[in-house]
Structures are given as C-alpha cells and as structure tokens.
PDB file of N, CA and C in Angstrom:
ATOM      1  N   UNK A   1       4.557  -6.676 -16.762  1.00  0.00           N
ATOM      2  CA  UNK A   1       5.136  -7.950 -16.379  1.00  0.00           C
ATOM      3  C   UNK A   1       4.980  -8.207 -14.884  1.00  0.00           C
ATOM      4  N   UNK A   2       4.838  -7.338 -14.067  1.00  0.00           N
ATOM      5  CA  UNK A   2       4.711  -7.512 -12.644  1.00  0.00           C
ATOM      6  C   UNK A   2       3.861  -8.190 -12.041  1.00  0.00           C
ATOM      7  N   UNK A   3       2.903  -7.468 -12.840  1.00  0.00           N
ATOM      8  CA  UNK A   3       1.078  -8.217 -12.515  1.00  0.00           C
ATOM      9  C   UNK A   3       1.135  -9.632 -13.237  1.00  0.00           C
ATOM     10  N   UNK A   4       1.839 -10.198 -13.978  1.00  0.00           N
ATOM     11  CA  UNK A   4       1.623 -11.181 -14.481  1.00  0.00           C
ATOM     12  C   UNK A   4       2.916 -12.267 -13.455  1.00  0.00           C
ATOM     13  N   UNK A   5       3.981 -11.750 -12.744  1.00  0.00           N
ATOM     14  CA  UNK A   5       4.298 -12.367 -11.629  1.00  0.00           C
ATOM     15  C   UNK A   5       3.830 -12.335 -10.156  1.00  0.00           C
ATOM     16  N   UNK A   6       2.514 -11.388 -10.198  1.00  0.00           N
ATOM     17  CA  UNK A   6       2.187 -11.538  -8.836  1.00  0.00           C
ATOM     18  C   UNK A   6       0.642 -12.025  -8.989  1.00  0.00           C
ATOM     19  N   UNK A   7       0.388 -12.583 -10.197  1.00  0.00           N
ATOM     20  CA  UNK A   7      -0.673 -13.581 -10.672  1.00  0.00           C
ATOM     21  C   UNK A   7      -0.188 -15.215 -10.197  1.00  0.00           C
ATOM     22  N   UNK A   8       1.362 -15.522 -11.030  1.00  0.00           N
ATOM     23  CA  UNK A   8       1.455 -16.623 -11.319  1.00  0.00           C
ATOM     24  C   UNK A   8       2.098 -17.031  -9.702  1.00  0.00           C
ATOM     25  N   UNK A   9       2.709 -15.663  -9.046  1.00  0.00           N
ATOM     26  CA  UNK A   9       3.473 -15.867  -7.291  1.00  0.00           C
ATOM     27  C   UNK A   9       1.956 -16.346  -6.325  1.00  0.00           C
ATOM     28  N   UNK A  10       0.818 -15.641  -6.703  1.00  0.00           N
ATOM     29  CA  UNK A  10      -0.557 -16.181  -5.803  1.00  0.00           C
ATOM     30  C   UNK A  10      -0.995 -16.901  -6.639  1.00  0.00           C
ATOM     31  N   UNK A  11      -1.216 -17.695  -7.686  1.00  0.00           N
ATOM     32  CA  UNK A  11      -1.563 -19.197  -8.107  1.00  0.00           C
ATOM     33  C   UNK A  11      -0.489 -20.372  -7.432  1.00  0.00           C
ATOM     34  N   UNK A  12       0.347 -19.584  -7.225  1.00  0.00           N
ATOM     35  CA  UNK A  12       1.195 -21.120  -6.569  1.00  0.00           C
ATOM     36  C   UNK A  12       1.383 -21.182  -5.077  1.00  0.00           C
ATOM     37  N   UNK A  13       1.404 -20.184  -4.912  1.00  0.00           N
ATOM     38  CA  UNK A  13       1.430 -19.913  -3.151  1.00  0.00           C
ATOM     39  C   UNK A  13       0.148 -20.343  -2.681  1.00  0.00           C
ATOM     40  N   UNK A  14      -0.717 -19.957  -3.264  1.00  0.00           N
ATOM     41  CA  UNK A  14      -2.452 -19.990  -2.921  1.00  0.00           C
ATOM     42  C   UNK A  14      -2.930 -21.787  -3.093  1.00  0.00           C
ATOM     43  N   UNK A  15      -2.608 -21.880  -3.823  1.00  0.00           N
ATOM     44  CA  UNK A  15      -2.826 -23.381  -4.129  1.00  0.00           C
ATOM     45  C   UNK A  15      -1.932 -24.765  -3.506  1.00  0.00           C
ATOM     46  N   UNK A  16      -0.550 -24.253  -3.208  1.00  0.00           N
ATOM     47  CA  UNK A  16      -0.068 -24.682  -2.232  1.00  0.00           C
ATOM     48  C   UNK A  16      -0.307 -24.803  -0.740  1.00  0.00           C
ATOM     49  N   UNK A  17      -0.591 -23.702  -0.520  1.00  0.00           N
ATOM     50  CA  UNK A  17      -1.478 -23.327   0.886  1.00  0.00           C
ATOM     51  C   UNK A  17      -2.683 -24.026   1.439  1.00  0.00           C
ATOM     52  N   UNK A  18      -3.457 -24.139   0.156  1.00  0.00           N
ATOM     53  CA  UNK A  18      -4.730 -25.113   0.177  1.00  0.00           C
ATOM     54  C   UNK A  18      -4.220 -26.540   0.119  1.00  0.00           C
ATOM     55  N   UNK A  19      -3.137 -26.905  -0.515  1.00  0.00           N
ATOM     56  CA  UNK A  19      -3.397 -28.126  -0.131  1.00  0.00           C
ATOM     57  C   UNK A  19      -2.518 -28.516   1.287  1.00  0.00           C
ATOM     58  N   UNK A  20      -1.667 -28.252   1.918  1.00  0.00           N
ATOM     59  CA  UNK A  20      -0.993 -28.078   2.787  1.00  0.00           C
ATOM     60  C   UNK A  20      -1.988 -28.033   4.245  1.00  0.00           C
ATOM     61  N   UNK A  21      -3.027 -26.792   4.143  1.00  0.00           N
ATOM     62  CA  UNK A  21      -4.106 -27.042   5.465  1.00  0.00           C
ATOM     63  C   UNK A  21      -5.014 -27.780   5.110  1.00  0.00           C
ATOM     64  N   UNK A  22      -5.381 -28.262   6.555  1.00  0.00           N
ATOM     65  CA  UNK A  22      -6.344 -28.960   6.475  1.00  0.00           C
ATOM     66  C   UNK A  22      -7.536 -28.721   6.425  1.00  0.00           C
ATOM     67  N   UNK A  23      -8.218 -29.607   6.150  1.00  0.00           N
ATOM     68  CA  UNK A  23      -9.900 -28.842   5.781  1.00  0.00           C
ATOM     69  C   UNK A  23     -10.049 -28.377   4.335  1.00  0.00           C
ATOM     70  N   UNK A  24     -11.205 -28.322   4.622  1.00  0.00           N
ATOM     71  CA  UNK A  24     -11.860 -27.751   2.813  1.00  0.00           C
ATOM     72  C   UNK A  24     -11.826 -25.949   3.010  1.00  0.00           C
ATOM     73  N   UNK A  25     -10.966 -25.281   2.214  1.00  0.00           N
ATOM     74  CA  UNK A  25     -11.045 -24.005   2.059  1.00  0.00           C
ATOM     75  C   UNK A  25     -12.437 -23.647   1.916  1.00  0.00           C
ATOM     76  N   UNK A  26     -12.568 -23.973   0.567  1.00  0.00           N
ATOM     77  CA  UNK A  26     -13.705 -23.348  -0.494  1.00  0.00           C
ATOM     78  C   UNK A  26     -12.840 -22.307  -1.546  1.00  0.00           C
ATOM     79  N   UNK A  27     -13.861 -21.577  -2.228  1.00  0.00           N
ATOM     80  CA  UNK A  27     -13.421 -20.914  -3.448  1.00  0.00           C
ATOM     81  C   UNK A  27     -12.704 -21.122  -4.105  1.00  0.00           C
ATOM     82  N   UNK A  28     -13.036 -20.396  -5.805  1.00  0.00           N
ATOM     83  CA  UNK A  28     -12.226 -21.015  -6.575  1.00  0.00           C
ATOM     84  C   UNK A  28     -10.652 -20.407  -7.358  1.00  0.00           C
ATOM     85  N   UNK A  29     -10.725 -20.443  -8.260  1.00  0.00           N
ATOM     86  CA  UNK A  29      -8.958 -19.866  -9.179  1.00  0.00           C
ATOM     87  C   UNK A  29      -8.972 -18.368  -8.565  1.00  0.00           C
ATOM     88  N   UNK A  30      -9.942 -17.744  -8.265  1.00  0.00           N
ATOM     89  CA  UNK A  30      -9.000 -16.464  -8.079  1.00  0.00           C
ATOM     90  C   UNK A  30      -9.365 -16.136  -6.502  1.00  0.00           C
ATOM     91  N   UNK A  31     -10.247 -16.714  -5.749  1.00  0.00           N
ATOM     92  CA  UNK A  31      -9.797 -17.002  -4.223  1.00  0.00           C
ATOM     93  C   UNK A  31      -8.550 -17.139  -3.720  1.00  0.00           C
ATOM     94  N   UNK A  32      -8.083 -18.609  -4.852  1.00  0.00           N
ATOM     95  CA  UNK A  32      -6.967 -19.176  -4.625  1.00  0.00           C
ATOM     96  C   UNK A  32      -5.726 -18.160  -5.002  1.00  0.00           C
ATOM     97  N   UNK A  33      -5.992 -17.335  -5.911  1.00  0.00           N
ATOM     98  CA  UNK A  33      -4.909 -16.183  -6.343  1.00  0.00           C
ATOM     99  C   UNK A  33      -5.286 -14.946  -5.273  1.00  0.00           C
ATOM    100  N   UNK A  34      -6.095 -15.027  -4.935  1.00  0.00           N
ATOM    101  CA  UNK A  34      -6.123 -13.607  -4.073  1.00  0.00           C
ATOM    102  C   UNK A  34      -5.572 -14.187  -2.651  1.00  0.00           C
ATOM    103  N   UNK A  35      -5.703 -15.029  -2.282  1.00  0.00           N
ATOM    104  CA  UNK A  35      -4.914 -15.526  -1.235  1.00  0.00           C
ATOM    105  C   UNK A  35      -3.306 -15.717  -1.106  1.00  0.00           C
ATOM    106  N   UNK A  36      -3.249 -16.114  -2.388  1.00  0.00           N
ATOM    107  CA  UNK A  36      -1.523 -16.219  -2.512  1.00  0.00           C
ATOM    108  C   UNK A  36      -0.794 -14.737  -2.302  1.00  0.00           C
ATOM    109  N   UNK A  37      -1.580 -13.999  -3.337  1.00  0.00           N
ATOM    110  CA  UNK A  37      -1.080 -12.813  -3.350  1.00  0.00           C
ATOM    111  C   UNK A  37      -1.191 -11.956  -1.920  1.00  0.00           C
ATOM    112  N   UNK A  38      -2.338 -12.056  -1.696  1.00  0.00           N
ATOM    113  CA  UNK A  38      -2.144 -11.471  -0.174  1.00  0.00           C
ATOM    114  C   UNK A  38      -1.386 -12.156   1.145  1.00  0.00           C
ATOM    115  N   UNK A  39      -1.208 -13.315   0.821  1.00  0.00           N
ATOM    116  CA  UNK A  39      -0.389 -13.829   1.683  1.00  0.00           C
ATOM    117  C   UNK A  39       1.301 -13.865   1.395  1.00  0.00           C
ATOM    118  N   UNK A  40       1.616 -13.630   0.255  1.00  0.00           N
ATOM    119  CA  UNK A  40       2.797 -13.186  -0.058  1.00  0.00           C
ATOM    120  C   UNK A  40       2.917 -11.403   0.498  1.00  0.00           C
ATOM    121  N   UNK A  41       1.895 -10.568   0.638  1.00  0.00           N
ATOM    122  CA  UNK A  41       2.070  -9.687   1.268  1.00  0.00           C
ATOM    123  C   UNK A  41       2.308  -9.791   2.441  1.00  0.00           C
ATOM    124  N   UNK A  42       1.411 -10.440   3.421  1.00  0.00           N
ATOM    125  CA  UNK A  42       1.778 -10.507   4.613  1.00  0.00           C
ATOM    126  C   UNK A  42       3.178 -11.372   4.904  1.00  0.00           C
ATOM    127  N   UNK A  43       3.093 -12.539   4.146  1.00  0.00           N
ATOM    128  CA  UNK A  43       4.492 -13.207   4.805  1.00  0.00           C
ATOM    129  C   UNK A  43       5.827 -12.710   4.337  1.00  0.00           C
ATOM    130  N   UNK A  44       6.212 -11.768   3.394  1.00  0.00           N
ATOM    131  CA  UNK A  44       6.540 -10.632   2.861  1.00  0.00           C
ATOM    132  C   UNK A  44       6.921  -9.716   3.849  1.00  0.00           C
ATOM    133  N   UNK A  45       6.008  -9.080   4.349  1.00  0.00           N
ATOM    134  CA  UNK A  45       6.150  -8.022   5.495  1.00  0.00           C
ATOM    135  C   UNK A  45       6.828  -9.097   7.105  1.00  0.00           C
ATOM    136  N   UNK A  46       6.008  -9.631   7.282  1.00  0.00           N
ATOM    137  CA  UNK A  46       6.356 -10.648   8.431  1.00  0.00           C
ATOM    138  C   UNK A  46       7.609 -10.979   8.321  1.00  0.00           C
ATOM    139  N   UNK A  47       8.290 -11.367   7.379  1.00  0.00           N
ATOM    140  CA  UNK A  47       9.712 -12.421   7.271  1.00  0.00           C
ATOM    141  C   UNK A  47      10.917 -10.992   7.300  1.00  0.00           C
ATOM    142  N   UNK A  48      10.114  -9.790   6.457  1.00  0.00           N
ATOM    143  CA  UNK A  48      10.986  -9.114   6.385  1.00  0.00           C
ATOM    144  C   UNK A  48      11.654  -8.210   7.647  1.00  0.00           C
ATOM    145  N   UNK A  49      10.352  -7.958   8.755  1.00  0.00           N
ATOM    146  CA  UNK A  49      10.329  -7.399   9.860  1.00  0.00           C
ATOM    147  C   UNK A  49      10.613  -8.571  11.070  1.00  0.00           C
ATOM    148  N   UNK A  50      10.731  -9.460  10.756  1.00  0.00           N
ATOM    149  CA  UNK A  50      11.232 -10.680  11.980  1.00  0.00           C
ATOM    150  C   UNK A  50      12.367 -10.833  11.492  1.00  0.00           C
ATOM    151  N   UNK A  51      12.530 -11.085  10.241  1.00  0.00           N
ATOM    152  CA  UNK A  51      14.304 -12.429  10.258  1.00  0.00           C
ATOM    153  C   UNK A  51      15.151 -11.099   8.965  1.00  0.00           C
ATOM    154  N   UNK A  52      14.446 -10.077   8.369  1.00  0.00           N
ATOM    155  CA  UNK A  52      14.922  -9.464   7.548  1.00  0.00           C
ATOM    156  C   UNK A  52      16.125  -9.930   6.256  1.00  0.00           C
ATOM    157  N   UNK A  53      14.927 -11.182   5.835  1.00  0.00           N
ATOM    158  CA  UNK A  53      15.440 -11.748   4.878  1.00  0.00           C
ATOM    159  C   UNK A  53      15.306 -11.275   3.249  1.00  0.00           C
ATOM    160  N   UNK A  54      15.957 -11.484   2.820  1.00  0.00           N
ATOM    161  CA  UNK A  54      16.086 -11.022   1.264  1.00  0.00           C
ATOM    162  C   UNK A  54      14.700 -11.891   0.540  1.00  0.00           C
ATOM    163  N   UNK A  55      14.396 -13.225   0.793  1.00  0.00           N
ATOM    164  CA  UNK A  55      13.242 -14.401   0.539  1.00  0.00           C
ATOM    165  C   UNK A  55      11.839 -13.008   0.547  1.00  0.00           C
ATOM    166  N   UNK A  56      11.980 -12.469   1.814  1.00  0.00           N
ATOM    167  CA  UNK A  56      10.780 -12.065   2.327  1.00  0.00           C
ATOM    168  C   UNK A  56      10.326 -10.643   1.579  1.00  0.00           C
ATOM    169  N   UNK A  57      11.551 -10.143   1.371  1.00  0.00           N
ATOM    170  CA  UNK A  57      11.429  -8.971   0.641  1.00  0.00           C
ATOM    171  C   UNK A  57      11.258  -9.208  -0.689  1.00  0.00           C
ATOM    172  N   UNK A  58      11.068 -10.180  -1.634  1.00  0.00           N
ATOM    173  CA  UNK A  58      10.670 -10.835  -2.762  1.00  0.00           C
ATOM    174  C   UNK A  58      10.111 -10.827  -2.897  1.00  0.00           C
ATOM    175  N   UNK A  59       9.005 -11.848  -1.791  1.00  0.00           N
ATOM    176  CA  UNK A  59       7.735 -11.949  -1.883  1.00  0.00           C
ATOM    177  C   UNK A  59       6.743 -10.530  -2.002  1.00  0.00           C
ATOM    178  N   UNK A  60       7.103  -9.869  -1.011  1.00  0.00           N
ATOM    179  CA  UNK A  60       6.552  -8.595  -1.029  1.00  0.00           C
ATOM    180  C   UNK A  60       6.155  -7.819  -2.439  1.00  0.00           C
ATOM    181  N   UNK A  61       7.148  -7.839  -2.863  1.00  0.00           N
ATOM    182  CA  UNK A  61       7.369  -7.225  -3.970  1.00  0.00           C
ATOM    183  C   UNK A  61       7.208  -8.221  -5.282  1.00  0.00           C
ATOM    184  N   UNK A  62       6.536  -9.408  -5.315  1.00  0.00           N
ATOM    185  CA  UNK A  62       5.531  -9.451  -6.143  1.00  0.00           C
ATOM    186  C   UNK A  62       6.811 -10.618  -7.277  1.00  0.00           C
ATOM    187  N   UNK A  63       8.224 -11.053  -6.700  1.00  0.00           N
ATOM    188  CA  UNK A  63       8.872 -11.200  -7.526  1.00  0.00           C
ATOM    189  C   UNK A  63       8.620 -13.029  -7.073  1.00  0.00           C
ATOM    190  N   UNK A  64       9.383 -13.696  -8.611  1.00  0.00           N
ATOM    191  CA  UNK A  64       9.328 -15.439  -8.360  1.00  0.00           C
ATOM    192  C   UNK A  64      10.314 -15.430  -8.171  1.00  0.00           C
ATOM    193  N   UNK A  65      10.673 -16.598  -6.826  1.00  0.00           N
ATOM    194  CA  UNK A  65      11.913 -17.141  -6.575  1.00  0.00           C
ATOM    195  C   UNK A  65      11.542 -17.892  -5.527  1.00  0.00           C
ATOM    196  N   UNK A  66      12.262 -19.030  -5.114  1.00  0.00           N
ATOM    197  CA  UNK A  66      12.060 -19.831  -4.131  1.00  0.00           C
ATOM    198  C   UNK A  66      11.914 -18.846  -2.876  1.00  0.00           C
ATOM    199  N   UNK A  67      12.533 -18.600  -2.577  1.00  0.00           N
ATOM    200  CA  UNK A  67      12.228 -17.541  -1.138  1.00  0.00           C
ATOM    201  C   UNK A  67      11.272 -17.182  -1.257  1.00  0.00           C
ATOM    202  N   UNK A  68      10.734 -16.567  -2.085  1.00  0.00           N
ATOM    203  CA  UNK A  68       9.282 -15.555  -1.938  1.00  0.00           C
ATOM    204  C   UNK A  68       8.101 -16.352  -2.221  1.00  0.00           C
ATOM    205  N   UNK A  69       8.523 -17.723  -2.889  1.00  0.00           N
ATOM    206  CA  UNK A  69       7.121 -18.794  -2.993  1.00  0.00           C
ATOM    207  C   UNK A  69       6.982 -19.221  -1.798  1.00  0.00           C
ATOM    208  N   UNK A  70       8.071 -19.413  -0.764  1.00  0.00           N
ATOM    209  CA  UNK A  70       8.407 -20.054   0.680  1.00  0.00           C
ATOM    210  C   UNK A  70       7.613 -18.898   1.549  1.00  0.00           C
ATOM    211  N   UNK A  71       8.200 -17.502   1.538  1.00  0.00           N
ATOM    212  CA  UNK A  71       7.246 -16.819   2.331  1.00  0.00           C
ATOM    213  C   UNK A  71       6.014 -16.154   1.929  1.00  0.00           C
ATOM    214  N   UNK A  72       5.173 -16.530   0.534  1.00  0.00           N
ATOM    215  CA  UNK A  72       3.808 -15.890   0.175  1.00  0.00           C
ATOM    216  C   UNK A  72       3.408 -17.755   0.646  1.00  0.00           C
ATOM    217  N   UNK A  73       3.618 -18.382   1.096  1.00  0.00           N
ATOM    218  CA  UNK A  73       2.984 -20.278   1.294  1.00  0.00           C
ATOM    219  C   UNK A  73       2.410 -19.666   2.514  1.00  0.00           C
ATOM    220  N   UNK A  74       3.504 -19.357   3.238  1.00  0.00           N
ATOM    221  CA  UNK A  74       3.447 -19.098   4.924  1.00  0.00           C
ATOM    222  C   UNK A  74       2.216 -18.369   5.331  1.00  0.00           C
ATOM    223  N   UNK A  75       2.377 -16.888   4.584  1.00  0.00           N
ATOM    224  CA  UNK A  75       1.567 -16.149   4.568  1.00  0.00           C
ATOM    225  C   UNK A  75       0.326 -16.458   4.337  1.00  0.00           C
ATOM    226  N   UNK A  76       0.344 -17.185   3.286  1.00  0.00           N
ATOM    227  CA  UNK A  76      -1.040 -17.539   2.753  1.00  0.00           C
ATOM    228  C   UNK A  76      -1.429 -18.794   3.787  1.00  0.00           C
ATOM    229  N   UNK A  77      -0.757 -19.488   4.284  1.00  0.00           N
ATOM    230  CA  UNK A  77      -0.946 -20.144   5.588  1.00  0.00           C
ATOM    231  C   UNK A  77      -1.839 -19.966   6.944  1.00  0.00           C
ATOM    232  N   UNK A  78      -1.067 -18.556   7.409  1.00  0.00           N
ATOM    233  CA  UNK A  78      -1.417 -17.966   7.840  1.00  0.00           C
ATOM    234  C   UNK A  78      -2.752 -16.915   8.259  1.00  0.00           C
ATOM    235  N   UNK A  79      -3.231 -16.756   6.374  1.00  0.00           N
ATOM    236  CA  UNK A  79      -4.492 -16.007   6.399  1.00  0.00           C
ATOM    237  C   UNK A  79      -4.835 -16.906   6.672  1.00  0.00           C
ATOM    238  N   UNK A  80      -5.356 -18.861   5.759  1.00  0.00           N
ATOM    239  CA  UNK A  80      -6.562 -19.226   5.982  1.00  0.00           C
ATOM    240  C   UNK A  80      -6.243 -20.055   7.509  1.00  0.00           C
ATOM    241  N   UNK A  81      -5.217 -19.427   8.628  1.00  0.00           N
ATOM    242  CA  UNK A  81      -5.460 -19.947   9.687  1.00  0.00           C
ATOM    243  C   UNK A  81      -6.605 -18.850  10.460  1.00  0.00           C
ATOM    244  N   UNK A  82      -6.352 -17.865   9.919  1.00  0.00           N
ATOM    245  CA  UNK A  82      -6.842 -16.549  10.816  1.00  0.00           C
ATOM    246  C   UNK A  82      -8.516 -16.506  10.206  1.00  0.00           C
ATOM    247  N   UNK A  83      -8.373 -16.639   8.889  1.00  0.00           N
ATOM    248  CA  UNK A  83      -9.844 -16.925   8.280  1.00  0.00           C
ATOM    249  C   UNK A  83     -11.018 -17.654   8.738  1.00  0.00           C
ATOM    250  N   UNK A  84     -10.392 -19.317   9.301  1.00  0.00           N
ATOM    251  CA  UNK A  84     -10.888 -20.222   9.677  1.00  0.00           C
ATOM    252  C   UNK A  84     -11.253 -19.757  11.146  1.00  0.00           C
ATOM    253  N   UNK A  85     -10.473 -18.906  12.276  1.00  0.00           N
ATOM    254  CA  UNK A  85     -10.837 -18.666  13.359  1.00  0.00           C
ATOM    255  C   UNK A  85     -11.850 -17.556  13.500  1.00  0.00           C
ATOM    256  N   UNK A  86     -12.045 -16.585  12.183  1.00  0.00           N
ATOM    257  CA  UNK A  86     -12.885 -15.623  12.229  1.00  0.00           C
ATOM    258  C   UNK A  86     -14.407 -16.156  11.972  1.00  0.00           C
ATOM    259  N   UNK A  87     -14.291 -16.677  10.662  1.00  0.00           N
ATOM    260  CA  UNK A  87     -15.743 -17.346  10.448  1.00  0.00           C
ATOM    261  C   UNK A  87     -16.281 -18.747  11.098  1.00  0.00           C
ATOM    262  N   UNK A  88     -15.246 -18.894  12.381  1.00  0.00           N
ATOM    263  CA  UNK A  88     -15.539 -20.211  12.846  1.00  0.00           C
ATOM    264  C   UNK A  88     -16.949 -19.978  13.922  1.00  0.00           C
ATOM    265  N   UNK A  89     -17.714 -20.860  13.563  1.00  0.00           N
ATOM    266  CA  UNK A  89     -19.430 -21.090  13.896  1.00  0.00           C
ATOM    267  C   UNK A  89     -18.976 -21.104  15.666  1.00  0.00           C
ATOM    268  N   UNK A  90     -20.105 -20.872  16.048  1.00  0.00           N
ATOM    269  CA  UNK A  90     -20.323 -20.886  17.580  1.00  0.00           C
ATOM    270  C   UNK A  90     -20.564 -22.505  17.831  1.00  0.00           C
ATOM    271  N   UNK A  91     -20.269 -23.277  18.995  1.00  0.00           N
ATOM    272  CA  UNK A  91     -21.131 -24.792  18.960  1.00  0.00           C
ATOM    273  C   UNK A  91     -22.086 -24.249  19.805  1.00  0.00           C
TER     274      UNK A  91
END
C-alpha cells in the first residue's frame, strides 16, 4: 500500500508543480511521478529540518494528506527550479 501512496503523493505533487511553474517542463506520467515523489522527499526533509513540521514529515514518508501534498508541491518546485538552472543553455 505504500508504493501505491507514494505513486498517487508524486502524480499530484508532480503535476501540480508543472502546472504552477512556468515554462514547458517536458516529460511525461512518470517524469511527472518521479518528480513528485522526489520532491516530496526533498520538501519532506527541508520542512522537516527548517520549521519541523508534522506536514513535512508526511511527505517524507510517502503518506497523503494535505500537508505532505503542500510540502512534496514545494519540493517538487524546487527541483524543476534547480533543474531549469542546471540544464540552462549558455547565450
């Protein structure tokens, strides 16, 4: 059952995320799930080690609840901010 909430926690985080930044991501359904999910890791770890919220420790751990959709968004925010600055082209 876990894997099937930390499927459905990075389909919604991930896809939220995308539409929220700007610009065209790219990739498809499981980009969009591997992003959620890893960004629920990081914003997970982040929320839990800055504000040591119960939300953050959710996310981490792979569980649904508003808190942890709030900090795997962030997270996943976050990667495709860091993403976009890594593969960003030279002018």
């Amino acid at each position: 059952m876990n894997i099937i909430a930390w499927l459905v926690l990075g389909l919604i985080a991930g896809a939220i995320a995308k539409l929220i930044y700007p610009g065209h991501q790219g990739g498809g359904i499981f980009a969009t799930i591997g992003l959620g999910i890893l960004g629920a890791l990081v914003g997970g770890f982040l929320g839990k080690l800055l504000l040591g919220s119960s939300g953050a420790a959710a996310a981490a751990s792979g569980a649904l609840s508003i808190g942890s959709i709030i900090f795997a968004i962030l997270g996943a925010l976050l990667l495709i901010f860091i993403w976009g600055l890594v593969t960003q082209k030279s002018a």
